[in-house]
Protein backbone atom coordinates (compact mmCIF):
# COMPACT_ATOMS: atom_id res chain seq x y z
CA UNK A 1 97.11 19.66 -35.37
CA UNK A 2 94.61 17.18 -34.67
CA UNK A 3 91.66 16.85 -36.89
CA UNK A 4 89.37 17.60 -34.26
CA UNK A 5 91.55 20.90 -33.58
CA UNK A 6 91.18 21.91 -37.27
CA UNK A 7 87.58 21.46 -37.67
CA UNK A 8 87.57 23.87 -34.24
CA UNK A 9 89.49 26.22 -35.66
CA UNK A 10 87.90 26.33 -39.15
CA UNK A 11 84.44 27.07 -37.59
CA UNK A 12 86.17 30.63 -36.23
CA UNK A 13 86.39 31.37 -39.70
CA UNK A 14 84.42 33.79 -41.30
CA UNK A 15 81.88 33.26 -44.00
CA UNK A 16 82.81 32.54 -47.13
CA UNK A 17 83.23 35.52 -48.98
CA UNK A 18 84.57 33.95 -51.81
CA UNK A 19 81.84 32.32 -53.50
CA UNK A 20 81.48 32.90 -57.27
CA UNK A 21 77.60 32.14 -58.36
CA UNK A 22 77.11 31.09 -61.94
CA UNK A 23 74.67 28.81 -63.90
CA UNK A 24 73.95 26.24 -66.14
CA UNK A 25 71.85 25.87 -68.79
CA UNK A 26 70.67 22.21 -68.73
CA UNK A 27 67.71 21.52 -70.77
CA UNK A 28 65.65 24.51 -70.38
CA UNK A 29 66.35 24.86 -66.75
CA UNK A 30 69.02 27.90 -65.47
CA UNK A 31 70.85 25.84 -62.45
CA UNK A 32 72.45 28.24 -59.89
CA UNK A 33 75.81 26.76 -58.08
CA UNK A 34 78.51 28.23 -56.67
CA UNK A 35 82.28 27.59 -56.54
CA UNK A 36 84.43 28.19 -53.54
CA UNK A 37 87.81 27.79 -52.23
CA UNK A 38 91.25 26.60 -54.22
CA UNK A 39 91.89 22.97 -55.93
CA UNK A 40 93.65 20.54 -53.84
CA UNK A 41 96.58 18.88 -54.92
CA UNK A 42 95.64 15.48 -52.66
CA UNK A 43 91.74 15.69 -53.57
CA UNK A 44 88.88 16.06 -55.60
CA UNK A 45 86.85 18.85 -55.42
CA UNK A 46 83.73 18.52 -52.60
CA UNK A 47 80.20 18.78 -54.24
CA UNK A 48 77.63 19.86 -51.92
CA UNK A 49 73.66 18.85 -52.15
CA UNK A 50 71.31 20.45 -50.01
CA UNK A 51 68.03 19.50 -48.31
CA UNK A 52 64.49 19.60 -49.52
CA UNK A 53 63.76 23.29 -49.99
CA UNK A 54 66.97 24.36 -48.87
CA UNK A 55 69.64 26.64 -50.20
CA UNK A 56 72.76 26.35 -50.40
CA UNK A 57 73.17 29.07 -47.59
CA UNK A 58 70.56 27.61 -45.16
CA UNK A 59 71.64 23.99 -45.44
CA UNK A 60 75.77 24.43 -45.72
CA UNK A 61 76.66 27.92 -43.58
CA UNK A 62 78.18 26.71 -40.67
CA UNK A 63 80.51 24.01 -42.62
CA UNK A 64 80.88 25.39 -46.06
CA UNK A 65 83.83 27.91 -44.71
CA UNK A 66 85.50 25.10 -43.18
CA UNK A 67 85.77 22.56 -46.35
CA UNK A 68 86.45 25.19 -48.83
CA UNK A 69 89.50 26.48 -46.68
CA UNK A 70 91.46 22.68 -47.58
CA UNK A 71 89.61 22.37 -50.94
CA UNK A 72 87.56 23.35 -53.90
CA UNK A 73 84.14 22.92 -53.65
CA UNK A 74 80.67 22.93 -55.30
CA UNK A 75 77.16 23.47 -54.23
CA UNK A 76 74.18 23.27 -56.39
CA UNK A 77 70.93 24.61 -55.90
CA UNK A 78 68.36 21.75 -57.79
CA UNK A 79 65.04 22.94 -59.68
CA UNK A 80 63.04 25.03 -58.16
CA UNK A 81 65.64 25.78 -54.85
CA UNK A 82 66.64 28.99 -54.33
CA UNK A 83 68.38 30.81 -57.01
CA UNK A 84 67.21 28.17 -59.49
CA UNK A 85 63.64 28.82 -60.85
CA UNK A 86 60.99 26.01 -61.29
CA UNK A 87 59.92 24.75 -64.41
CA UNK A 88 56.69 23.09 -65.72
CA UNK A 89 58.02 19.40 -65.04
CA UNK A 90 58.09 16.94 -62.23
CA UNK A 91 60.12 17.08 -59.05
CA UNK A 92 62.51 13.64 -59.29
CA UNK A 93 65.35 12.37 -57.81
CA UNK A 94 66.48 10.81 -61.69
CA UNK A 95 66.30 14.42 -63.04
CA UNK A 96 67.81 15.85 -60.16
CA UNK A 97 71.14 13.48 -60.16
CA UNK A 98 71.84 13.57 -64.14
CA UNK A 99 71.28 17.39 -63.63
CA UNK A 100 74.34 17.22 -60.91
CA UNK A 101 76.29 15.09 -63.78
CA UNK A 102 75.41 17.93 -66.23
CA UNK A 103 76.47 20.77 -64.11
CA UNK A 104 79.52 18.96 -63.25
CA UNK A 105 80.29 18.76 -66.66
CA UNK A 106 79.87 22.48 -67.46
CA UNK A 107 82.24 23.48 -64.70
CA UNK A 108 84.75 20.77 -66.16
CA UNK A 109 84.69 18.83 -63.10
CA UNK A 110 85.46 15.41 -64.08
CA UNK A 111 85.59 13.36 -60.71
CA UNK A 112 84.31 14.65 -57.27
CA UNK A 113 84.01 13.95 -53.40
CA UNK A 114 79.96 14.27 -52.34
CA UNK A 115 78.16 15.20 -49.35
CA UNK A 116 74.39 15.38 -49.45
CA UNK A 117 72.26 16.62 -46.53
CA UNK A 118 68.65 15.20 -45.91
CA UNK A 119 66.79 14.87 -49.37
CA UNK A 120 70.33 16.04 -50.64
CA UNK A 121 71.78 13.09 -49.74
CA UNK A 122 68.60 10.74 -51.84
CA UNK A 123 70.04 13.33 -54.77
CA UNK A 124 73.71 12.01 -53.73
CA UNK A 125 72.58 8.35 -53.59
CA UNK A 126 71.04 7.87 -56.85
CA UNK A 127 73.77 10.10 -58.29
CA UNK A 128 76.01 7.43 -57.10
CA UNK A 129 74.21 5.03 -58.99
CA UNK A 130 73.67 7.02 -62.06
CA UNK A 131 76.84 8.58 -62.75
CA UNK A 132 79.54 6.47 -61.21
CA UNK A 133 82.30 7.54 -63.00
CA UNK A 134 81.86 10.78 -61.77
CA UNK A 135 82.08 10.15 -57.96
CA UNK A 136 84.98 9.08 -55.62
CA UNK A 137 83.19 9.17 -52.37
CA UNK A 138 79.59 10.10 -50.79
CA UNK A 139 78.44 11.17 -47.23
CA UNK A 140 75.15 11.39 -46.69
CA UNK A 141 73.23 13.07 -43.58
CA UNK A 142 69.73 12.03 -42.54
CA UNK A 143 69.03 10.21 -45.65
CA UNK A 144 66.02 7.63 -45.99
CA UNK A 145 65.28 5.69 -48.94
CA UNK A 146 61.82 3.93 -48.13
CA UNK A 147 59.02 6.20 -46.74
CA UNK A 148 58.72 3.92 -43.65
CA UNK A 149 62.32 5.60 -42.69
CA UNK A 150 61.13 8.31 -41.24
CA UNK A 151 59.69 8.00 -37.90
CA UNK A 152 56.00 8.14 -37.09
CA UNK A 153 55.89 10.89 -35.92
CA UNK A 154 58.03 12.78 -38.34
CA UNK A 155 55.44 11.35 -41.39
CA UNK A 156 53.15 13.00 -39.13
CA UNK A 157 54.13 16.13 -38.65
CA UNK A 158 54.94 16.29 -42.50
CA UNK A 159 51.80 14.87 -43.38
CA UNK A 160 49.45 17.22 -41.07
CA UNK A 161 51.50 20.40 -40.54
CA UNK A 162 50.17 23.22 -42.79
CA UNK A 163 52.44 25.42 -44.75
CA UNK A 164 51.76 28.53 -42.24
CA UNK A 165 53.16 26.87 -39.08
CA UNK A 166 56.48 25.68 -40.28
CA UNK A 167 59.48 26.85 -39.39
CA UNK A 168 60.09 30.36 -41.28
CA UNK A 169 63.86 29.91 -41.47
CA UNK A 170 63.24 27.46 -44.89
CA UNK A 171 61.04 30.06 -46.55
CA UNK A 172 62.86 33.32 -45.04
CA UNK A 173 66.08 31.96 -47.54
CA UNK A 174 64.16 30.92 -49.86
CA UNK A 175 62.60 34.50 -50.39
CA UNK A 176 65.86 36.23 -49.69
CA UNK A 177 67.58 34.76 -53.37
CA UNK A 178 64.56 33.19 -55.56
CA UNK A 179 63.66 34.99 -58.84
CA UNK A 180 60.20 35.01 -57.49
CA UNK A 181 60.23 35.21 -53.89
CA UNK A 182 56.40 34.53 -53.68
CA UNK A 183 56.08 31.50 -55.47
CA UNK A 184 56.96 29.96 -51.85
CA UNK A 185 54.04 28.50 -51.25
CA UNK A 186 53.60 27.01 -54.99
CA UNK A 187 57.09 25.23 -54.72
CA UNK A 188 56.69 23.80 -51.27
CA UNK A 189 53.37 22.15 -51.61
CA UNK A 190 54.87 21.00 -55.20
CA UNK A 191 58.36 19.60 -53.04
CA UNK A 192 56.14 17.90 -50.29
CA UNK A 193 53.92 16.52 -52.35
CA UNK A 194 57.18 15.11 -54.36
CA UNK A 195 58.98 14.10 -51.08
CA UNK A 196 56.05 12.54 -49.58
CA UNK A 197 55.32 10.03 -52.90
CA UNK A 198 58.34 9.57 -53.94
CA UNK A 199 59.07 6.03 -54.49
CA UNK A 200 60.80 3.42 -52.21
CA UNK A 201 64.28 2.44 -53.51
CA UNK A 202 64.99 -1.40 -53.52
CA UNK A 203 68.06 -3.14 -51.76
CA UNK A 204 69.38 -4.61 -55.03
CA UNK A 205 69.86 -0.66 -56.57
CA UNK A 206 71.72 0.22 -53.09
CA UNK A 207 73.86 -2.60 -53.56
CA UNK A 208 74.74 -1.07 -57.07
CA UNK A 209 76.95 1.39 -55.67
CA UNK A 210 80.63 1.24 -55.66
CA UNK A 211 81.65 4.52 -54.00
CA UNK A 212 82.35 4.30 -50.44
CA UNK A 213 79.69 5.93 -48.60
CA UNK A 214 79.19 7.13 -44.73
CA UNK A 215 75.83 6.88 -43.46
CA UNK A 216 75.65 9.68 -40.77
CA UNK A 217 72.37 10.30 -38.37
CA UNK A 218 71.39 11.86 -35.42
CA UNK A 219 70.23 9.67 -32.62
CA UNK A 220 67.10 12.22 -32.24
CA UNK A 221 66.43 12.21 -35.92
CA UNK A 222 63.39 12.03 -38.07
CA UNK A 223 64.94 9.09 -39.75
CA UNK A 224 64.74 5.86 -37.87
CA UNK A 225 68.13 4.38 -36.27
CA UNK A 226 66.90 1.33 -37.76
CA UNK A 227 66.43 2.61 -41.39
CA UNK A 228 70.41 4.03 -41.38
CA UNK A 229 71.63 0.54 -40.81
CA UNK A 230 69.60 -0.70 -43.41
CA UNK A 231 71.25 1.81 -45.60
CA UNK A 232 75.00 1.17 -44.34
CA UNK A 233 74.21 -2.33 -44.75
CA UNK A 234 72.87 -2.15 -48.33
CA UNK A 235 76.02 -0.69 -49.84
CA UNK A 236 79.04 -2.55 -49.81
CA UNK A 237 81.31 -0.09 -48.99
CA UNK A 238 80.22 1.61 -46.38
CA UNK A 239 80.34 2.85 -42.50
CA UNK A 240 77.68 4.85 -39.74
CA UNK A 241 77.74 7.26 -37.58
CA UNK A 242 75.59 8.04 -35.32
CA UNK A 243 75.85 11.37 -33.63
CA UNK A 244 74.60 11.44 -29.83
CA UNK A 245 72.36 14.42 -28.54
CA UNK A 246 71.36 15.94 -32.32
CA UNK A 247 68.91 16.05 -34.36
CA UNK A 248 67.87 16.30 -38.22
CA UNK A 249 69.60 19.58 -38.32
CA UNK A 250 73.31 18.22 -37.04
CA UNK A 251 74.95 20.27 -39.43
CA UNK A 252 73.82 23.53 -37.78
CA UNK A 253 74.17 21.72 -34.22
CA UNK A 254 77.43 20.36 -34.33
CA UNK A 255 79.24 21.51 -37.49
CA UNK A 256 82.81 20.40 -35.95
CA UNK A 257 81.83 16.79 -35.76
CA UNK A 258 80.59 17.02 -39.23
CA UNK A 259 83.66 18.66 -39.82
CA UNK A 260 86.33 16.23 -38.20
CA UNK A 261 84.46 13.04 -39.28
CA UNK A 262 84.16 14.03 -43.48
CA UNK A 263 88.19 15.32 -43.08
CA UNK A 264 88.70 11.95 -42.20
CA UNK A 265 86.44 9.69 -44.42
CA UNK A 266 87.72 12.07 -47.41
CA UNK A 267 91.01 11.55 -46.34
CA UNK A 268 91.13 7.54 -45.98
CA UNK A 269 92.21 5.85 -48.70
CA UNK A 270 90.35 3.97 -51.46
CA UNK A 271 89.41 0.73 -50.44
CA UNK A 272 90.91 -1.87 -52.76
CA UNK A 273 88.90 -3.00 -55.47
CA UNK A 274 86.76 -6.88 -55.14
């Protein structure tokens, strides 16, 4: 069976019913993640980051099925998302990857495969650079890492949009597993806010990362065509894909490309070390 067969075939699967939810403590803060599927004996297990106030469930539905049924995998849900409950302290991208190494740790995970989605994927990158040892490979999925890599239009829209005419979909999951469903509006002024001033990254701490990576991006996205090369060609190891005819949300627009082109990259071997 081809690969693109497979992926076709594993998005006629059901959802995952299989999930188990736990959490970690990790200095004072109760992170929610989730296991699913079986180990595989030919690869690590998959650790999933979502996007910026996100779930798990509203950023990984329509692909989670499909990579637990070949292997084990992890999602996380960082401070303040979803089942995880804010805490008096800073949104930051730091925090947020050594929290991934610590809840790695706790579910005696010693090495995995990553795929990060939108602000998930900054969250994948500087894990990459933070905790090498514990990554293999990263894909990452509307990513920027300067603010001048999202479009004009899409600083814009984040900029001048208010909270009430966003769409609900976000804040619908949001309120459907948080311990406080109506601290909403608290947390996403708090995550914009963060998103919006978080700090450029520079070309030299790109280049600092080992792990092959794939760059992927919608040709309609938010994040400039431009800005994904500079990102491919800022890490050494490294490929992009550009995905015709979707936008920021390809995951939920064409989950069997997503599907057939991580199979693959995971799949690849190791390139040999310089």
């Amino acid at each position: 069976m081809t690969a693109r067969k497979l992926g076709l075939c594993l998005l006629l699967l059901p959802a995952v019913a299989f999930a188990e939810g736990r959490y970690a403590s990790v200095e004072g803060l109760k992170i929610y993640y989730e296991i699913h599927g079986k180990p595989s004996a030919s690869l690590p297990p998959l650790l999933l980051l979502h996007g910026g106030a996100e779930t798990i469930d509203s950023s990984f539905s329509k692909v989670l099925p499909g990579f637990a049924a070949t292997r084990l995998v992890l999602a996380i849900e960082q401070q303040g998302h979803g089942h995880t409950a804010d805490i008096d302290r800073p949104f930051s991208y730091e925090r947020m990857a050594d929290d991934t190494s610590a809840v790695l740790k706790h579910a005696g995970l010693k090495q995995v495969d990553c795929f990060g989605w939108s602000d998930g994927g900054k969250v994948g990158l500087m894990f990459a650079m933070r905790h090498p040892e514990q990554l293999r490979k990263l894909a990452v999925s509307g990513t920027n890492f300067r603010q001048d890599g999202l479009s004009p239009a899409a600083t814009k829209w984040l900029r001048e949009t208010p909270l009430s005419e966003y769409p609900p979909e976000s804040q619908q999951a949001y309120e459907r597993v948080a311990p406080d469903p109506r601290h909403w509006n608290v947390f996403a002024v708090k995550w914009l806010e963060f998103y919006l001033g978080a700090p450029d990254w520079t070309i030299e701490q790109l280049h600092s990362i080992r792990a092959p990576v794939l760059v992927m991006i919608g040709d309609r996205e938010g994040v400039t065509l431009e800005h994904a090369q500079a990102l491919r060609q800022a890490i050494t190891h490294s490929q992009l894909a550009v995905l015709p005819g979707t936008g920021h949300s390809t995951l939920l627009q064409r989950p069997e490309w997503v599907l057939d082109m991580l199979g693959d990259f995971y799949a690849a071997p190791m390139p040999k070390a310089q």
